[in-house]
Every structure is written in C-alpha cells, then in structure tokens.
Protein backbone atom coordinates (compact mmCIF):
# COMPACT_ATOMS: atom_id res chain seq x y z
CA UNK A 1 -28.20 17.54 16.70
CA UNK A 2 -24.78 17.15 17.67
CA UNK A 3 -22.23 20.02 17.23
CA UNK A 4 -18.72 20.69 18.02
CA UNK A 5 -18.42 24.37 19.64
CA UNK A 6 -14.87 25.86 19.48
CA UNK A 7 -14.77 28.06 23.14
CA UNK A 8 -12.11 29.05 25.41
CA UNK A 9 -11.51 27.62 28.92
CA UNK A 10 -13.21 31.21 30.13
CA UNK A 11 -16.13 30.75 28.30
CA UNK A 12 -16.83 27.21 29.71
CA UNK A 13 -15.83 28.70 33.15
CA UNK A 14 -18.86 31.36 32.58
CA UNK A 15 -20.94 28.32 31.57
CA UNK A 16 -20.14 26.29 35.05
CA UNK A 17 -20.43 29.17 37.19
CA UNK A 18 -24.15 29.28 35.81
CA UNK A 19 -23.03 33.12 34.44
CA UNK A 20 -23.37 33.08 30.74
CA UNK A 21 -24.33 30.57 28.28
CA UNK A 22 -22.26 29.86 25.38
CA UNK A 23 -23.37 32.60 23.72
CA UNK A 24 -24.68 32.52 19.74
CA UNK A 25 -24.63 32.84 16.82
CA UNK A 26 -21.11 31.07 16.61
CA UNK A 27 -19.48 28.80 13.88
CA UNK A 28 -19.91 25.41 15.07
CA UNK A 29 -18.93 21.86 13.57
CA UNK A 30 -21.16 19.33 12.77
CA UNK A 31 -21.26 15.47 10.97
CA UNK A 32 -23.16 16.96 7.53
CA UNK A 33 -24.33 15.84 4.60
CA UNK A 34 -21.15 17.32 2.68
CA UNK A 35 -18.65 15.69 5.42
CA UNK A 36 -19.89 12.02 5.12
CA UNK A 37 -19.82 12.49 0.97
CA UNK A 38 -16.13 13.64 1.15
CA UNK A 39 -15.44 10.77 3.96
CA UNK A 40 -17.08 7.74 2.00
CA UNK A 41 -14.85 5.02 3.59
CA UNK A 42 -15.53 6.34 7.27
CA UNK A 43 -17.66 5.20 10.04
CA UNK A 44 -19.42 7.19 11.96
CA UNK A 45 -17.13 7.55 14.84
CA UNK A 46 -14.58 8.63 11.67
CA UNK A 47 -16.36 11.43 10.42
CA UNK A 48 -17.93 12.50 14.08
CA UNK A 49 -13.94 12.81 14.89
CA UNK A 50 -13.12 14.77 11.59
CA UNK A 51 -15.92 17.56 12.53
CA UNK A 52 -14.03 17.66 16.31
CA UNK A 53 -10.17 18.37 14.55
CA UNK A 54 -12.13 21.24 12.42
CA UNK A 55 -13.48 22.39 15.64
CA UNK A 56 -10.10 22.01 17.25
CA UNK A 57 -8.56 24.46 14.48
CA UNK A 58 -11.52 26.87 15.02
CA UNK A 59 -10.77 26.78 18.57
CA UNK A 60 -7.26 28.52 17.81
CA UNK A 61 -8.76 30.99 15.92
CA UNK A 62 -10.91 31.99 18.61
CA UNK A 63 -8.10 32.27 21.00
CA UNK A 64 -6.50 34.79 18.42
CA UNK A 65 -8.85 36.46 18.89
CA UNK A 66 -9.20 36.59 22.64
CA UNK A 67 -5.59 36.95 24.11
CA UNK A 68 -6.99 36.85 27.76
CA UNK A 69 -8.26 33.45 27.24
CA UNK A 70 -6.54 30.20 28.98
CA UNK A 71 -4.03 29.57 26.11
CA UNK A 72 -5.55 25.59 25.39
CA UNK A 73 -7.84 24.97 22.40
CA UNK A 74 -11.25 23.71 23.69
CA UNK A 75 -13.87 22.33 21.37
CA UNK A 76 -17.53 21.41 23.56
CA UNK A 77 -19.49 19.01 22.18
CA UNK A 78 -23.31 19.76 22.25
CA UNK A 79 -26.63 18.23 21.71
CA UNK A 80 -29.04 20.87 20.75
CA UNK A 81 -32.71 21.22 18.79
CA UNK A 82 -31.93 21.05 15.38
CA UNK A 83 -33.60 24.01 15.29
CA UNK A 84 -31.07 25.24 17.09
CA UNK A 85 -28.61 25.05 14.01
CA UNK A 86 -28.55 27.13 10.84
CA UNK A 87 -26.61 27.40 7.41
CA UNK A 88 -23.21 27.78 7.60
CA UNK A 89 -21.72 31.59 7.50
CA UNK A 90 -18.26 32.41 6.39
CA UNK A 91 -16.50 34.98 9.37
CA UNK A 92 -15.30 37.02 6.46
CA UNK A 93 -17.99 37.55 4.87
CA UNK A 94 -16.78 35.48 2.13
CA UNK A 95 -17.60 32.54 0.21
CA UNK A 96 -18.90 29.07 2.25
CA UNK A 97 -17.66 27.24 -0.46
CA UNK A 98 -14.25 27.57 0.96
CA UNK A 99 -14.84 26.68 4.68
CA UNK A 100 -15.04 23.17 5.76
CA UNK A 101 -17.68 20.83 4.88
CA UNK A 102 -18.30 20.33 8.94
CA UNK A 103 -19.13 23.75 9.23
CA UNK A 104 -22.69 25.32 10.65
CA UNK A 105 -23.62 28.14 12.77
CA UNK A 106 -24.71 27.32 16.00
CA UNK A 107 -28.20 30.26 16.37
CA UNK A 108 -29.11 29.80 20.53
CA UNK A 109 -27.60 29.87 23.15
CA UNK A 110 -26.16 26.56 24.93
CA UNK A 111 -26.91 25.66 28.45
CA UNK A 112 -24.43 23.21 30.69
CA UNK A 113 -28.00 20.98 30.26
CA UNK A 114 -26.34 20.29 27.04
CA UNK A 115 -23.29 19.81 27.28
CA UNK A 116 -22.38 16.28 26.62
CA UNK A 117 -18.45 16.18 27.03
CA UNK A 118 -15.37 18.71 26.18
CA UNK A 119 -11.96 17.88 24.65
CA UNK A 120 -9.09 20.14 25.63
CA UNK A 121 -5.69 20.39 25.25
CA UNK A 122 -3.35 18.66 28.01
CA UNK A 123 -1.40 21.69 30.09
CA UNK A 124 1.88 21.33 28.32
CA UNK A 125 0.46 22.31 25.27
CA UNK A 126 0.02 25.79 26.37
CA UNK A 127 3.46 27.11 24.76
CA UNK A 128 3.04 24.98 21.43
CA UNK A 129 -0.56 27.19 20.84
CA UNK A 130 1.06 30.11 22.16
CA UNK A 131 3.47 29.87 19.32
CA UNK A 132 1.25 28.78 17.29
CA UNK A 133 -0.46 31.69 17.54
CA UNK A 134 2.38 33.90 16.85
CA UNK A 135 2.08 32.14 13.28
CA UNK A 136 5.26 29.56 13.96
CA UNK A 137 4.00 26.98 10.99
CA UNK A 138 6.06 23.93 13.18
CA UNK A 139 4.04 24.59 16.38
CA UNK A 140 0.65 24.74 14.20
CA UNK A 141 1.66 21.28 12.66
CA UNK A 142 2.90 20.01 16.10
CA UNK A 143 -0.17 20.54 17.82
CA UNK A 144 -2.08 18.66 14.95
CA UNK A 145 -0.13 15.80 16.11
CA UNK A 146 -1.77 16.11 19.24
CA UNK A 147 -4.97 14.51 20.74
CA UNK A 148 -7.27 16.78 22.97
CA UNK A 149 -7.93 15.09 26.30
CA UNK A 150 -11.90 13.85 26.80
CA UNK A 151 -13.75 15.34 30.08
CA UNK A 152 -17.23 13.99 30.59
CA UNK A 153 -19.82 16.44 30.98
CA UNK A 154 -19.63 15.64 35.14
CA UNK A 155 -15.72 16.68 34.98
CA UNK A 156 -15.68 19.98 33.60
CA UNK A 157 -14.75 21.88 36.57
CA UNK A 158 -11.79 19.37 37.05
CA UNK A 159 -9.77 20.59 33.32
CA UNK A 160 -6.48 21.94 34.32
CA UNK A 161 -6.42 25.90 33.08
C-alpha cells in the first residue's frame, strides 16, 4: 500500500545513515475508501495528491512538535505490506470522525527499501514554516500556496537542509 509519512529532514537523515527506521506507529496518509467518495470527479493522480497536502499539513505538526528538526515540512512516500497499515487513530485521543478522510496509522517500521520518493519544501521556505509555526495564519496560508519539491528515492541525500 502506498502511504504518505509526515517526517522531519532528521528523521530521513537517521533513515539514510542506515541508523533508525522511520519509526511506528505514526499517522500516515493514504488514497482510502472515504477520500475517493469525497473526491468523485478526481483521477487517481487527484486524490493520490490530496492524501500528500494532508500529509504536508501533518508534517508541520510534527515539526511543532520537534523544534530541533530542519525547519522544512517533509512528507515520504512509502510502499509497505498492507499489513503494515492499521485504522486510523486520532493524536488526541479524540474522535476519527474529525480527522481527514486520508488518514491511517502507519504500525511497522519503514526501511529506505521502501522508500519510493520524498517531497520537501524548497530552502526559502524555511522562515514562512517558522512563522507558521509561531501560529501567523498568513504564513500557514502562504505555504499552502506552495508546492513541495519531488526527490526520487536515489536523491535523498542530495535535499538541501
């Protein structure tokens, strides 16, 4: 199955350097049932791009919540067992009704073996998330505006940090 991982640039860095997986269980984003009924009118490339930007927006929240992190959102996109995958899991606790239909929780760990690409944001973005994550509302919408650049799975070790 494919999944979108939000990480952090040090996380992937662990994962190159052969030193930790991407560790689980973690909220992941994935093309699901629920997504392609609330996308009717997409392709597949359409609602495979919709579970990425609520990967994107997850990857923020991680970086919240790791200050010592390369300030870029990074979302990893995976091919793992579907056994790999498991029901979705609200991180407060609260209801899954109110997270995204994308969302699933990622239960083993991921290797670089399967890793198919990563999509990061470009260097200058660094002090739009940085605001962002002070909670200014006009950086949060500017970098929805933005695309996340595409690095092959053979190009990791060349993303800027």
């Amino acid at each position: 199955m494919r999944l979108y991982l939000p990480a952090t640039l040090d996380e992937l860095d662990d994962l190159l350097r052969d030193r930790a997986p991407l560790a689980a269980p973690r909220r992941a984003h994935a093309v699901t049932p629920a997504l392609v009924a609330l996308l009717p009118e997409e392709d597949e490339e359409g609602v495979e791009f919709a579970a990425q930007l609520m990967a994107a927006d997850d990857a923020l929240v991680l970086l919240a919540s790791r200050p010592d992190a390369p300030g870029l959102r990074l979302v990893v996109t995976v091919e793992v067992p579907d056994d790999a995958v498991g029901e979705a899991v609200a991180d407060d606790g609260g209801d899954v009704d109110d997270e995204p239909a994308t969302l699933v929780t990622l239960t083993a760990p991921v290797t670089r073996a399967e890793v198919v690409c990563a999509h990061v944001d470009e260097p200058e973005a660094r002090a739009e998330v940085a605001r962002a994550l002070d909670g200014d509302d006009a950086a949060l919408d500017a970098l929805a505006e933005r695309d996340l650049l595409w690095y092959d799975a053979t190009e990791l070790d060349r993303i800027p940090r």
